[in-house]
Every structure is written in C-alpha cells, then in structure tokens.
N, C-alpha and C. Protein backbone atom coordinates (compact mmCIF):
# COMPACT_ATOMS: atom_id res chain seq x y z
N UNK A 1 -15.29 22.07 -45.43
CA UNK A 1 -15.46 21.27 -44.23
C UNK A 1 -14.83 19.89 -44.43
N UNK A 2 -14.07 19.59 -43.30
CA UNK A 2 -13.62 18.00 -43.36
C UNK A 2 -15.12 17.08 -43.45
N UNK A 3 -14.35 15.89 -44.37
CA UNK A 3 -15.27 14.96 -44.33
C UNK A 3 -15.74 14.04 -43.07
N UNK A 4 -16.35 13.36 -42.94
CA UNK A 4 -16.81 12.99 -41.49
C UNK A 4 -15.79 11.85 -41.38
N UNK A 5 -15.12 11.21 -42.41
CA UNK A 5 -14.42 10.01 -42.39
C UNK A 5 -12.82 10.55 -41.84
N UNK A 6 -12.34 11.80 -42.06
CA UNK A 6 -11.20 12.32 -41.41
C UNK A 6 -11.66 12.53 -40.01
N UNK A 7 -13.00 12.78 -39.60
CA UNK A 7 -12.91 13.65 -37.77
C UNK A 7 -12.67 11.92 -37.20
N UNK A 8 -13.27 10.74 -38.22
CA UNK A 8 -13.24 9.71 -37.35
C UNK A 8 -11.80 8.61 -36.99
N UNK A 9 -11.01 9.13 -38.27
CA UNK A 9 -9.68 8.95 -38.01
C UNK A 9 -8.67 9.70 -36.91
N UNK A 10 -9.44 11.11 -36.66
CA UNK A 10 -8.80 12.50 -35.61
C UNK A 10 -9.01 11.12 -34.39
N UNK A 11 -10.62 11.35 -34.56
CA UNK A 11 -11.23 10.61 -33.52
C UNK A 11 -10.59 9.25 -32.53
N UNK A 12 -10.05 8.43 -33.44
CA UNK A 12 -9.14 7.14 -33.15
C UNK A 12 -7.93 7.21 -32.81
N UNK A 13 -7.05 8.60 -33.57
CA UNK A 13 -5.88 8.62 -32.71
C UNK A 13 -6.53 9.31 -31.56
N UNK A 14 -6.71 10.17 -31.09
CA UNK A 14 -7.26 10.52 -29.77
C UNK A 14 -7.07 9.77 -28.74
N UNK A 15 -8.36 8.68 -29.16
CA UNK A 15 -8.31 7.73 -28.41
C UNK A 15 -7.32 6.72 -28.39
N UNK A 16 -6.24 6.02 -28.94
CA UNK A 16 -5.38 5.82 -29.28
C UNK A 16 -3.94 6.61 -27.91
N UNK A 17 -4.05 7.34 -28.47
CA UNK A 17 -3.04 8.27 -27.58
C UNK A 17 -3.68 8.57 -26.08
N UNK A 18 -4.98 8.60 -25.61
CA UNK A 18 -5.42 8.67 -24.67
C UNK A 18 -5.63 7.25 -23.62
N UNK A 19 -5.45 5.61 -24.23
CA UNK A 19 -5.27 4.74 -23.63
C UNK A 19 -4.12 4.63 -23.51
N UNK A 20 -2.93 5.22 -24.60
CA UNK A 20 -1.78 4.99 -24.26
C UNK A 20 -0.72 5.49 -23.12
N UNK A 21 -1.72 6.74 -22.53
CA UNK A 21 -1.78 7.15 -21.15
C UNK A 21 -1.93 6.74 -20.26
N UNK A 22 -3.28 6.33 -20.07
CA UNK A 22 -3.36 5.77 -19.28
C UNK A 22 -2.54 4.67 -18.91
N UNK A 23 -2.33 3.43 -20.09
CA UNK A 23 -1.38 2.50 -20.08
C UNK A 23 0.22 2.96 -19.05
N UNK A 24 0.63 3.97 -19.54
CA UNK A 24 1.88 4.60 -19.01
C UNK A 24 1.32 5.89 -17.07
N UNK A 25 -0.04 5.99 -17.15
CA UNK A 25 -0.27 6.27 -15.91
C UNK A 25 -0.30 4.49 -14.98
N UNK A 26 -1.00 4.14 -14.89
CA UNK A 26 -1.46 2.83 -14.73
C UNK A 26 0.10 1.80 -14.26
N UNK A 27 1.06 1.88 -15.12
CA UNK A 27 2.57 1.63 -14.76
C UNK A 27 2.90 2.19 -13.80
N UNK A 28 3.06 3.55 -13.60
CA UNK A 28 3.61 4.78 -12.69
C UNK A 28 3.04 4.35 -11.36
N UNK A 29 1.79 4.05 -11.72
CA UNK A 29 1.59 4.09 -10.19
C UNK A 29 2.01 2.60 -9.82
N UNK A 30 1.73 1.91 -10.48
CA UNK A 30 2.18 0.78 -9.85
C UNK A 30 4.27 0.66 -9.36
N UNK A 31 4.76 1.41 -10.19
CA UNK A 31 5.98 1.44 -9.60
C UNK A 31 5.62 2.29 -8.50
N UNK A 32 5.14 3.51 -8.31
CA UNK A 32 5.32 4.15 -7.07
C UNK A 32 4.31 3.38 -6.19
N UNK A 33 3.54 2.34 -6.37
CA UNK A 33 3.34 1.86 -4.92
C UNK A 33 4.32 0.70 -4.47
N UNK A 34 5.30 0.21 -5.49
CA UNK A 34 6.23 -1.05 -5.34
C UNK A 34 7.41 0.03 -4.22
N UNK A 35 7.56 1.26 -4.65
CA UNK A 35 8.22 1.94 -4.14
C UNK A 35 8.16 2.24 -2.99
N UNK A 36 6.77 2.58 -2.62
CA UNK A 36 6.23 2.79 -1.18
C UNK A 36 6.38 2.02 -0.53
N UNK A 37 5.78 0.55 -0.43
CA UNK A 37 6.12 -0.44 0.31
C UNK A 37 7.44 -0.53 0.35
N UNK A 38 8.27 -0.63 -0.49
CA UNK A 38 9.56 -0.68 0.22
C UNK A 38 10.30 0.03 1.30
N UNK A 39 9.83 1.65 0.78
CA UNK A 39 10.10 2.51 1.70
C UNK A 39 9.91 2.08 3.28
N UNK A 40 8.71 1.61 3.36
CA UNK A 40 8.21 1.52 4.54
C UNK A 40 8.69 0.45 5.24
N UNK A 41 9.00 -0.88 4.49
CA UNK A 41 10.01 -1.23 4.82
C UNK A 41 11.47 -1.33 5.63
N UNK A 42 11.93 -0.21 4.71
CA UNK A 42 12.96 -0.39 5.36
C UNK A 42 13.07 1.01 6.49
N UNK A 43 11.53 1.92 6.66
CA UNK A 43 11.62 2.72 7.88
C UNK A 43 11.32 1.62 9.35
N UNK A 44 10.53 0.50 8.54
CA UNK A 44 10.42 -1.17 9.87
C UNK A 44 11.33 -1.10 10.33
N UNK A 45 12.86 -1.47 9.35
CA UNK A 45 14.05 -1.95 9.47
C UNK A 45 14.52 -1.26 10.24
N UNK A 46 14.55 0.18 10.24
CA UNK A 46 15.37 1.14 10.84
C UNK A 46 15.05 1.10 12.47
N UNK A 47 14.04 0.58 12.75
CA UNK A 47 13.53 1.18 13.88
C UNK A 47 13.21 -0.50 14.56
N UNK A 48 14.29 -1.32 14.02
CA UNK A 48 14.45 -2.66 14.76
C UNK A 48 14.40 -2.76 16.00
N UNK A 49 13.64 -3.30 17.02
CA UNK A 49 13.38 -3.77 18.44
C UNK A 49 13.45 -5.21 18.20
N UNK A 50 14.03 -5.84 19.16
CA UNK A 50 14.29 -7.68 19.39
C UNK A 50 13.31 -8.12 20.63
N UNK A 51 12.63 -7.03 21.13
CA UNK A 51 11.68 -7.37 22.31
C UNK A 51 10.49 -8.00 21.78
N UNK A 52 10.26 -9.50 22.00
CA UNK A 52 8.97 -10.00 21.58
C UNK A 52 8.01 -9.27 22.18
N UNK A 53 6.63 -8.72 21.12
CA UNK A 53 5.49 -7.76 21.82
C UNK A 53 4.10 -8.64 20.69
N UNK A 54 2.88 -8.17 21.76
CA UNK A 54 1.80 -8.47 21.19
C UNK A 54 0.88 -7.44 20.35
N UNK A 55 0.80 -7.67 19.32
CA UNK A 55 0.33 -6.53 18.27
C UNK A 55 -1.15 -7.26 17.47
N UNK A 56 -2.05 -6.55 17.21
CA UNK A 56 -3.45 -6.77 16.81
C UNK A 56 -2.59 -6.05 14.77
N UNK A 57 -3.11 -7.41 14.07
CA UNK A 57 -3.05 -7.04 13.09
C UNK A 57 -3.75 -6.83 11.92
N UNK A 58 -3.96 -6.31 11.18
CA UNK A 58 -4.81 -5.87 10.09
C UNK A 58 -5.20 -7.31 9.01
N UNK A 59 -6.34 -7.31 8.20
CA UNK A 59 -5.82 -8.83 7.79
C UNK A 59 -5.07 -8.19 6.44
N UNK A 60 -4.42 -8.98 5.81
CA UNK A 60 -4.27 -9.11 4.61
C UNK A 60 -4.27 -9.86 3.24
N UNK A 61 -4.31 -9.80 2.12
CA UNK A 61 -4.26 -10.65 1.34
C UNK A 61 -2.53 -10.84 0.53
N UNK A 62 -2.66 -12.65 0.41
CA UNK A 62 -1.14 -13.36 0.33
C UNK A 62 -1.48 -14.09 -1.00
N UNK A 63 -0.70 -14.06 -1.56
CA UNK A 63 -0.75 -15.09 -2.71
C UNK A 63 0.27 -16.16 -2.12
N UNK A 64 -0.73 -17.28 -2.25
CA UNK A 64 0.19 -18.70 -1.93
C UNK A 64 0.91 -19.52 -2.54
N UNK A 65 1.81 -20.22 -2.34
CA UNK A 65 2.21 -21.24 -3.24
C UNK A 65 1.98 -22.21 -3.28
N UNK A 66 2.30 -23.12 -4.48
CA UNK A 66 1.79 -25.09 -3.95
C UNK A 66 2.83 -25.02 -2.64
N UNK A 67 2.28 -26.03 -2.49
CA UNK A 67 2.58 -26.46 -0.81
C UNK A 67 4.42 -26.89 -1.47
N UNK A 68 4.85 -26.74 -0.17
CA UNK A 68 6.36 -27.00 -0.49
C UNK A 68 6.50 -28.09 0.18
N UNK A 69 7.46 -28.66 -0.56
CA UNK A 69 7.82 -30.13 -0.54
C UNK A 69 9.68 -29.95 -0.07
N UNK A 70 9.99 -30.50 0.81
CA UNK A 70 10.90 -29.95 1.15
C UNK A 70 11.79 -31.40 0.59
N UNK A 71 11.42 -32.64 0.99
CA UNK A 71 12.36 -34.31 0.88
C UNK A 71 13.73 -33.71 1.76
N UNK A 72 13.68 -33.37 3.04
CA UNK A 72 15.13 -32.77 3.69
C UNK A 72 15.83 -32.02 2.92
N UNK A 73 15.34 -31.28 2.41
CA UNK A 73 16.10 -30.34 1.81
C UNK A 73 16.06 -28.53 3.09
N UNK A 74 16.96 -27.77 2.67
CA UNK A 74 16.34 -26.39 3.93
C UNK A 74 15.12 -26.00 2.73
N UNK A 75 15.00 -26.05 1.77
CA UNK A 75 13.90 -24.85 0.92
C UNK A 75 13.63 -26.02 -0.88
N UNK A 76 12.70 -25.34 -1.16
CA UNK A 76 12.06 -26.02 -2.35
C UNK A 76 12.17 -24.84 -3.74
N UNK A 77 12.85 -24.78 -3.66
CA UNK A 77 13.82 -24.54 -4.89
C UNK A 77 12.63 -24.36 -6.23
N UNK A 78 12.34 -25.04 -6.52
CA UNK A 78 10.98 -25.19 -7.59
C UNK A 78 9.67 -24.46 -7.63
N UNK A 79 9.61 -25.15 -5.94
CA UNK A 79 8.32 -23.99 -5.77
C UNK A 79 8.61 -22.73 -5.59
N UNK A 80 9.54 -22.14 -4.92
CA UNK A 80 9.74 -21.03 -4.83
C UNK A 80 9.91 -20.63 -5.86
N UNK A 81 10.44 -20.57 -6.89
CA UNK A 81 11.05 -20.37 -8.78
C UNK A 81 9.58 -20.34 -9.41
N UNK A 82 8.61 -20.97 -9.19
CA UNK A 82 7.63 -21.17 -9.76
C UNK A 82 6.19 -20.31 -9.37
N UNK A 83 6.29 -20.05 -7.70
CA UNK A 83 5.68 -18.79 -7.06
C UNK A 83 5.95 -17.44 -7.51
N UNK A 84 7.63 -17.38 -7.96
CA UNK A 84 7.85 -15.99 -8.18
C UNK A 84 7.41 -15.80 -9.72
N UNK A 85 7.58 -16.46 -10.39
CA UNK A 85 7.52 -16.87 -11.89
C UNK A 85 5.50 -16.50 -12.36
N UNK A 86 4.86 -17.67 -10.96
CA UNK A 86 3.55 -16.59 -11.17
C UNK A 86 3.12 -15.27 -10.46
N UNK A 87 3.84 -14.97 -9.75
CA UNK A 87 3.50 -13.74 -9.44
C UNK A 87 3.71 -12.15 -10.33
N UNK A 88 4.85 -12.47 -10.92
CA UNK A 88 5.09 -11.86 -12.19
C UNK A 88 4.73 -11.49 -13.48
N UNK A 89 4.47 -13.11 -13.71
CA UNK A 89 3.47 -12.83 -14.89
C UNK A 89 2.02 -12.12 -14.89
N UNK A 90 1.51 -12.75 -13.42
CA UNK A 90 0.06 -12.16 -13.37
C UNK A 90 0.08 -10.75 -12.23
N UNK A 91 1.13 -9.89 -12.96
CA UNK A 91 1.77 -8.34 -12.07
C UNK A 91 0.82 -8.35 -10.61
N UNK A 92 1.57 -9.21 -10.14
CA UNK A 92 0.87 -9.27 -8.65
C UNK A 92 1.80 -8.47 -7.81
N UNK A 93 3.38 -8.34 -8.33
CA UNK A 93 4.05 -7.93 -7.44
C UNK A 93 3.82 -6.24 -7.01
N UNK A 94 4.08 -5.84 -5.60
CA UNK A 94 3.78 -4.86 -5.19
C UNK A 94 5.17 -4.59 -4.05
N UNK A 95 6.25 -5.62 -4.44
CA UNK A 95 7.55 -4.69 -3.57
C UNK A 95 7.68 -5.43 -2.24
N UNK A 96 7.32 -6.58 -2.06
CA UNK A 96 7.05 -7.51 -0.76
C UNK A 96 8.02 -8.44 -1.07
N UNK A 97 8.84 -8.82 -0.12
CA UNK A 97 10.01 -10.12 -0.54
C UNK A 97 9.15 -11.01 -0.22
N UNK A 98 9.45 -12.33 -0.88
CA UNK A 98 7.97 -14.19 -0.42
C UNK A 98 9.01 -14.27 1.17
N UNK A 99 7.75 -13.97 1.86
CA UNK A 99 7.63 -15.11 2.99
C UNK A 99 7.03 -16.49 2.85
N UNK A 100 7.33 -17.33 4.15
CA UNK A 100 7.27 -18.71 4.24
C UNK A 100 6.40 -18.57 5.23
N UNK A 101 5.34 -19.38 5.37
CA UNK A 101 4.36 -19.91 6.67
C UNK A 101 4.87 -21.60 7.01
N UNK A 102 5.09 -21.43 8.42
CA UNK A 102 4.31 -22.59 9.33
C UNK A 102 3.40 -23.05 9.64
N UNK A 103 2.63 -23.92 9.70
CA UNK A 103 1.20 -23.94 10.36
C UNK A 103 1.42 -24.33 11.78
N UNK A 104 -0.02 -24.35 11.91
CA UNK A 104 -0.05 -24.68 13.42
C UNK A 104 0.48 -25.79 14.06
N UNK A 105 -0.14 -27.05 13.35
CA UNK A 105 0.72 -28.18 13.76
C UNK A 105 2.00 -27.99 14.34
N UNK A 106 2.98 -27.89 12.98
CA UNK A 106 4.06 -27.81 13.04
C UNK A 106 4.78 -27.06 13.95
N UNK A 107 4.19 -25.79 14.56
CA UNK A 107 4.12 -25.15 16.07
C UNK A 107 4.36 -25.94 16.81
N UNK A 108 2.99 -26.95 17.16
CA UNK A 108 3.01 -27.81 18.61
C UNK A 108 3.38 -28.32 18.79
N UNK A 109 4.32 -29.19 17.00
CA UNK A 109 5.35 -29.76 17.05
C UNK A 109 6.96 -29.55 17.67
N UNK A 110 6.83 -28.14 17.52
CA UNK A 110 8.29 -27.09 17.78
C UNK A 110 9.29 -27.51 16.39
N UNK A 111 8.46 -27.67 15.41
CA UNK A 111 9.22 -27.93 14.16
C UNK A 111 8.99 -26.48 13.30
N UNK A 112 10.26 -25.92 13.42
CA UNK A 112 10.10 -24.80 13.18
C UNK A 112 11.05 -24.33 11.87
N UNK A 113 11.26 -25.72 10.92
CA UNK A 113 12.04 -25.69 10.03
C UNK A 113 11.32 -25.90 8.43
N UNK A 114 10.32 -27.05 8.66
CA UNK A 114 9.27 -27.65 7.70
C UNK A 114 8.10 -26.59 7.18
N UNK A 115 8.41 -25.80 6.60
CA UNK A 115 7.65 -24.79 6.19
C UNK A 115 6.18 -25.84 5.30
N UNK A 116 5.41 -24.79 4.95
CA UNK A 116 4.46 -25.14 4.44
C UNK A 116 4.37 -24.54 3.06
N UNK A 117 4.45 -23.46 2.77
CA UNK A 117 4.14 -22.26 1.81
C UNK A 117 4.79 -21.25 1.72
N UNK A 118 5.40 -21.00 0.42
CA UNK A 118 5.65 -19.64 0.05
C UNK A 118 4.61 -18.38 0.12
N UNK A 119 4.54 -17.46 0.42
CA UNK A 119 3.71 -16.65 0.40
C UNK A 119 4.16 -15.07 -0.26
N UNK A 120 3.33 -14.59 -0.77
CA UNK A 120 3.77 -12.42 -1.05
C UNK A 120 2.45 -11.76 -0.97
N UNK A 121 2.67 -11.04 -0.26
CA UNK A 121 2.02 -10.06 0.08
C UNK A 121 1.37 -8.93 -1.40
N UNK A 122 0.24 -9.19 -1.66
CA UNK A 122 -0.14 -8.60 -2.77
C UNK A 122 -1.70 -8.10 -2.31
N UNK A 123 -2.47 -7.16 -3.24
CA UNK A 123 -3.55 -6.69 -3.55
C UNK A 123 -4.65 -7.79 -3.82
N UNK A 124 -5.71 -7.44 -3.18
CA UNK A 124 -6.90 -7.86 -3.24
C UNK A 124 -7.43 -8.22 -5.25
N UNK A 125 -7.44 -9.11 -4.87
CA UNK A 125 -8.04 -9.70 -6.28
C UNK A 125 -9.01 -10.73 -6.40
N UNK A 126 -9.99 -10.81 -6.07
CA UNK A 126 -11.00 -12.07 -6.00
C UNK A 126 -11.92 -12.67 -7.24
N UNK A 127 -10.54 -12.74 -8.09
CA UNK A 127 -10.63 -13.20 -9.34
C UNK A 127 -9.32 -14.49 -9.41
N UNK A 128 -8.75 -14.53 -8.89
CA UNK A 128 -7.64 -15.19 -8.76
C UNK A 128 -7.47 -16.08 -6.92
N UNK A 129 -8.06 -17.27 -6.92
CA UNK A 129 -8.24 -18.49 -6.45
C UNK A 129 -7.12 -18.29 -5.70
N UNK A 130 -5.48 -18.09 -6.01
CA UNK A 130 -4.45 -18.27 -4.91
C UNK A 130 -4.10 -17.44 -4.01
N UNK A 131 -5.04 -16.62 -4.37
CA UNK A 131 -5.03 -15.23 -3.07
C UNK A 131 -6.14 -15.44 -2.18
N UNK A 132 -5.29 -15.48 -0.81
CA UNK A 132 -5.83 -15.91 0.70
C UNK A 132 -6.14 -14.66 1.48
N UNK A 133 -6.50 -14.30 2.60
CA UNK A 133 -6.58 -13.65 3.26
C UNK A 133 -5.51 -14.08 4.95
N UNK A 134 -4.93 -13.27 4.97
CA UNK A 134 -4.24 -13.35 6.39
C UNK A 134 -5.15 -13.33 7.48
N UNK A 135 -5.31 -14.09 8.15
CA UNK A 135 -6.43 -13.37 9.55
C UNK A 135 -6.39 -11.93 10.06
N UNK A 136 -7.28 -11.00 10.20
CA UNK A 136 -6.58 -9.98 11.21
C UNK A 136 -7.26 -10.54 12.36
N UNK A 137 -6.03 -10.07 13.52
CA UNK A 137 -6.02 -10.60 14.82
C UNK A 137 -5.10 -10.29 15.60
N UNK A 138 -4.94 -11.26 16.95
CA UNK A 138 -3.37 -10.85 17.72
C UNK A 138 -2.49 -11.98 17.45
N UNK A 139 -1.42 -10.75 17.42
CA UNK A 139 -0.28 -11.87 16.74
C UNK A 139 1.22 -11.56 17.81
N UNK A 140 1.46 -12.53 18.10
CA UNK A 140 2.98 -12.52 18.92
C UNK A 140 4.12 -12.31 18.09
N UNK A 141 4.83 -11.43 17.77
CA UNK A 141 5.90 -10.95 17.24
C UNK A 141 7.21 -10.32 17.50
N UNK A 142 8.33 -10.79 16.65
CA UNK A 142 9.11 -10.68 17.08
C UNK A 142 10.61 -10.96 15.33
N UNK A 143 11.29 -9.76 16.03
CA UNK A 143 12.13 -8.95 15.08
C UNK A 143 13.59 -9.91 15.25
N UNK A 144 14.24 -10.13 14.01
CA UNK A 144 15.95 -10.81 14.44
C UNK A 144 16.64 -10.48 13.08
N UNK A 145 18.09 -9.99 13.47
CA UNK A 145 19.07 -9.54 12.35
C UNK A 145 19.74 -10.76 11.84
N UNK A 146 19.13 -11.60 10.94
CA UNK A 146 19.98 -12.85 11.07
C UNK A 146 19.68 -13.53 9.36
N UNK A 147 20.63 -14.84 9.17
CA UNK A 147 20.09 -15.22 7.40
C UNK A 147 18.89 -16.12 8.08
N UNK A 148 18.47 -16.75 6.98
CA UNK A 148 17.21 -17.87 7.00
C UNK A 148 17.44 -18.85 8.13
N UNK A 149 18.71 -19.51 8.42
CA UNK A 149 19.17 -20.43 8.69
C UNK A 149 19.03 -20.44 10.60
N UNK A 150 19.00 -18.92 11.07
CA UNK A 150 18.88 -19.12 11.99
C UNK A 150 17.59 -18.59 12.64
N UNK A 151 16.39 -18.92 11.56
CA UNK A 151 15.06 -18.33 12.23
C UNK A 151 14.64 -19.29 13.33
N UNK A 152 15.04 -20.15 13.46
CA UNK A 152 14.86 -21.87 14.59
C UNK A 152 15.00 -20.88 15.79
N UNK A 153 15.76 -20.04 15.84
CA UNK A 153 16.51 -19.26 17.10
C UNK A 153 15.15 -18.58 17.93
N UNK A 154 14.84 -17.40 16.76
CA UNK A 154 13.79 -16.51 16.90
C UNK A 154 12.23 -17.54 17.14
N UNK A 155 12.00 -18.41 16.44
CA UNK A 155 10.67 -19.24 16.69
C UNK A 155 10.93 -19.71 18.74
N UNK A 156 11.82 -19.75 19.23
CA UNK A 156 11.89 -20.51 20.15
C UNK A 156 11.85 -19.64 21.36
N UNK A 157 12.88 -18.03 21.08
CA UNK A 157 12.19 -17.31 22.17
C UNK A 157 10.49 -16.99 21.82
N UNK A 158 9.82 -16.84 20.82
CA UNK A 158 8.12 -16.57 20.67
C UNK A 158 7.44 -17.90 21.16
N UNK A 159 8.04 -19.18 21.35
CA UNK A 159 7.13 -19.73 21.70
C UNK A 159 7.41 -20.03 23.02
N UNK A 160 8.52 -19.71 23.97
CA UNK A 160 8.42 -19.24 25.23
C UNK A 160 7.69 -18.38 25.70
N UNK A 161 7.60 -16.90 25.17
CA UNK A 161 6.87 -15.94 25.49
C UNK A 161 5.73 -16.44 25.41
N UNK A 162 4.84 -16.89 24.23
CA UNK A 162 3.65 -17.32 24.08
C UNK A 162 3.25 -18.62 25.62
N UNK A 163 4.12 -19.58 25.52
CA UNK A 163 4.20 -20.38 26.69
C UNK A 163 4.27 -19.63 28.04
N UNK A 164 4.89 -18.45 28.62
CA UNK A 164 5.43 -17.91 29.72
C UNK A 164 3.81 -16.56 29.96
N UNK A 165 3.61 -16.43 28.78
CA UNK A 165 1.83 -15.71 29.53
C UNK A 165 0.64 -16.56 28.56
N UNK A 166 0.37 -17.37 28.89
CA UNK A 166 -0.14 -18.74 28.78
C UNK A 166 -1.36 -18.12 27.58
N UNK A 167 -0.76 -18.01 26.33
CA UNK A 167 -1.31 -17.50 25.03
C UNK A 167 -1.16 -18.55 24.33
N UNK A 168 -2.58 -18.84 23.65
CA UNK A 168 -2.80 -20.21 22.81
C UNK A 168 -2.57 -20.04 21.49
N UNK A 169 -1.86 -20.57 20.43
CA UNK A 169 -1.49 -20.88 18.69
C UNK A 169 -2.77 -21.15 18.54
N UNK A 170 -3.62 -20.48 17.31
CA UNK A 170 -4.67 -20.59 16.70
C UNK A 170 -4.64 -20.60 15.85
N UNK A 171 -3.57 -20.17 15.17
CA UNK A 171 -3.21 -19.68 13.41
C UNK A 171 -1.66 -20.48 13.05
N UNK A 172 -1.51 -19.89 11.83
CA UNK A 172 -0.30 -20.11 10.92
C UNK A 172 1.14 -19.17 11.41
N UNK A 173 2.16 -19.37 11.32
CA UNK A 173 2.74 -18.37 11.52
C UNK A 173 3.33 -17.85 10.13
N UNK A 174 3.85 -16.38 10.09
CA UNK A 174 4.28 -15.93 9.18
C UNK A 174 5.42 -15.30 9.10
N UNK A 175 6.63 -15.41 8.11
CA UNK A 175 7.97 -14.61 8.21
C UNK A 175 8.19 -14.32 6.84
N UNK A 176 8.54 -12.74 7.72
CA UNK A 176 8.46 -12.43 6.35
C UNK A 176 10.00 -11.28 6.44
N UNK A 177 10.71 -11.10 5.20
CA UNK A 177 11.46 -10.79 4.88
C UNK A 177 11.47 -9.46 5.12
N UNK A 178 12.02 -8.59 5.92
CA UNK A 178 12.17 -7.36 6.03
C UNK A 178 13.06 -6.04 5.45
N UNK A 179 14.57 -6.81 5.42
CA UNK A 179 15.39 -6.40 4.72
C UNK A 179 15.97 -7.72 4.32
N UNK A 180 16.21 -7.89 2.65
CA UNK A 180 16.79 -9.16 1.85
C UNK A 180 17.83 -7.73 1.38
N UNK A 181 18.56 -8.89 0.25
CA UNK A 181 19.52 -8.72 -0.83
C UNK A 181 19.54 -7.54 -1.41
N UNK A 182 18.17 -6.78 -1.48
CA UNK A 182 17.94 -5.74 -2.21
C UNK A 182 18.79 -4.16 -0.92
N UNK A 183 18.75 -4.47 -0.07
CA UNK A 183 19.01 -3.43 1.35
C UNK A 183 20.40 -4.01 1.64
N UNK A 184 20.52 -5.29 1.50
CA UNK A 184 22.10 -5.66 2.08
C UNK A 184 22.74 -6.46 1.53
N UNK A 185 24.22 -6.22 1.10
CA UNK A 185 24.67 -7.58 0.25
C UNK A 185 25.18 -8.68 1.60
N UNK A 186 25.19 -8.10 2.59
CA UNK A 186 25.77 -9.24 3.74
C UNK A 186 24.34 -10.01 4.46
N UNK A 187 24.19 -11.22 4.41
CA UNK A 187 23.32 -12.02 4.44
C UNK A 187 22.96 -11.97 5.86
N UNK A 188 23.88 -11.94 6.55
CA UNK A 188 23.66 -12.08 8.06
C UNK A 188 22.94 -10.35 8.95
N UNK A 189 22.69 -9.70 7.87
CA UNK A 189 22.00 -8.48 7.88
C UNK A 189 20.87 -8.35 7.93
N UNK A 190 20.60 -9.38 7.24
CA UNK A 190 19.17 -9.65 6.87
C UNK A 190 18.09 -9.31 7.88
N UNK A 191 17.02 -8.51 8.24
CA UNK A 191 15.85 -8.48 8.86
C UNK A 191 14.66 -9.96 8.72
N UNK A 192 14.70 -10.57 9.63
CA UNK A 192 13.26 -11.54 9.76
C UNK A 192 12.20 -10.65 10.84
N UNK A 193 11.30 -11.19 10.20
CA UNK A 193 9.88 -10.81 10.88
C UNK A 193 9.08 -12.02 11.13
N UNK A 194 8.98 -12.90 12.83
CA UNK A 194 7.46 -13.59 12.48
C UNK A 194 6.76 -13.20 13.06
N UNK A 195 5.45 -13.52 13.04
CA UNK A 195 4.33 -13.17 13.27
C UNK A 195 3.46 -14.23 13.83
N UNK A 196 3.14 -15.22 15.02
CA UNK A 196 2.49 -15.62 15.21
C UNK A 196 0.93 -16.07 15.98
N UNK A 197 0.03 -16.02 15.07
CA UNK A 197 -1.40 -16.03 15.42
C UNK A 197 -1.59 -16.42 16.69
N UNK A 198 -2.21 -15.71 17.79
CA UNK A 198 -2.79 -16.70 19.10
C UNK A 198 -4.30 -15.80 19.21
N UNK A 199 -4.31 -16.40 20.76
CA UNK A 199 -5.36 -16.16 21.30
C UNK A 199 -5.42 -15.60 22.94
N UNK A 200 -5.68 -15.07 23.62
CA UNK A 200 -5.70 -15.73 25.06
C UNK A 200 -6.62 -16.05 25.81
C-alpha cells in the first residue's frame, strides 16, 4: 500500500491541475463574452437607422473616469490613457469601446463639446467605488456615421426633437462608440450612439 504521504502529494497535483482549469475556463469565458458584446455590436451597426426615437433603457453599470479636464483642448489625452490603463489592469474590460458623458448642465448650455467623463461599459462589481450605475429610463436617441468631431451635429438634431415634443433633460447624456477602429480603418465610418436621459 502507498504511504499516506504519496496519496497527499497525488492529492495536490489534482488540485493543482484542477485550479489550473478553472484558471483557463474562467479566461474562455471571459473572451467569449468580450466576443459577444462585440458581436452584438456590430449586428447595432448593421441595422443603422438616423431617425431620432424614444427608447426605455435598461440601467447599467459604467466605470468612470476622473473628470476630464479638457484646458481647450477636443479630448484629455491623460485621462483617457489612464481610464483605459485602469480598466485593464483591474480586467474590467468586457469588449465596450470608452464612451464620453455630458451632463446636464452642459445640455442647457447646448455645449455639446465639454465632456465630463470617460466612461466603459463593464460588469457589476460593488467592490470597486468607480463603478456607477446608468439610470434605467427613457432616453432620446439617436444613431450618426461620422468621426468624434462631428457629434456637435447629432447632439443638435436630439435636442430639437427633445425641444419639438416638449421632453425635459433629467440625466447625463451618453455616447458611445458603436463601430471604432476595430470594424473600420476609415474614421468617418465610425458609428456614434447618444443617448439622452429625459422625462415627459
């Protein structure tokens, strides 16, 4: 008969080889859900409409960034580098390009350039302080094939529409990247999505 000190060495690789499974299940899925979301993605993309419509949305959770500091600049360079930088390390990513929020103010302002926050779309974690919740609610939305530069365009027919059936800004708005770099090397391809919170 083996000694009891060999079954407990059997014993340790076992286990050994059995976390190291999991370790390599635990990966898998996380690529196949980075995968999924994309997919779905770009079935959004495919099925592009430019008709601003009112849609009730689910809430979600965003990991935020420090507030962006723009000094006239179009984008904050740092923070953004530094959002993606933690999202990475602490495997938050799940296949979501960073959107940017507006707030409300800046709405009523019609300043539709002065962002507030980087944002990505990640998994519930309420262990980690920079993950927000999106409101669910109704949100005025609206689709444009265009780079960053001309989302000013798209903010201005939504806040007509919102103005033209007399729907009140209650929330933040959100844009978010639909098809980037990864779907198109021509920039002006690009899918935007915003999303903005009202009421009526």
């Amino acid at each position: 008969m083996r000694e009891s000190g060999e079954y407990l060495i059997i014993l340790n690789l076992f286990r050994y080889k059995y976390e190291e499974i999991e370790k390599e299940i635990k990966s898998l899925r996380k690529k196949q859900e980075i995968f999924f979301n994309k997919i779905n993605l770009v079935k959004e993309g495919e099925n592009l409409n430019t008709d601003i419509i009112i849609e009730e949305q689910k809430e979600e959770y965003i990991l935020l960034s420090k507030p962006a500091n723009l000094n006239n600049e179009s984008y904050d360079l740092n923070c953004y580098i530094d959002h993606l930088d933690y999202c990475y390390r602490n495997d938050l990513y799940i296949g979501y390009p960073v959107g940017v929020i507006i707030n409300r103010d800046s709405l009523h302002n019609k300043d539709y350039t002065s962002y507030n926050y980087y944002y990505t779309k990640v998994n519930k974690d309420e262990s980690n302080e920079n993950i927000i919740i999106k409101p669910k609610g109704i949100y005025v939305v609206g689709y444009m094939r265009c780079y960053y530069d001309k989302t000013h365009l798209l903010y201005k027919k939504l806040i007509n529409f919102i103005e033209d059936n007399k729907l009140h800004i209650i929330g933040n708005s959100y844009v978010d990247v639909i098809f980037d770099e990864v779907v198109s090397k021509n920039n002006e391809d690009y899918i935007i999505k915003i999303s903005i919170n009202v009421s009526y």
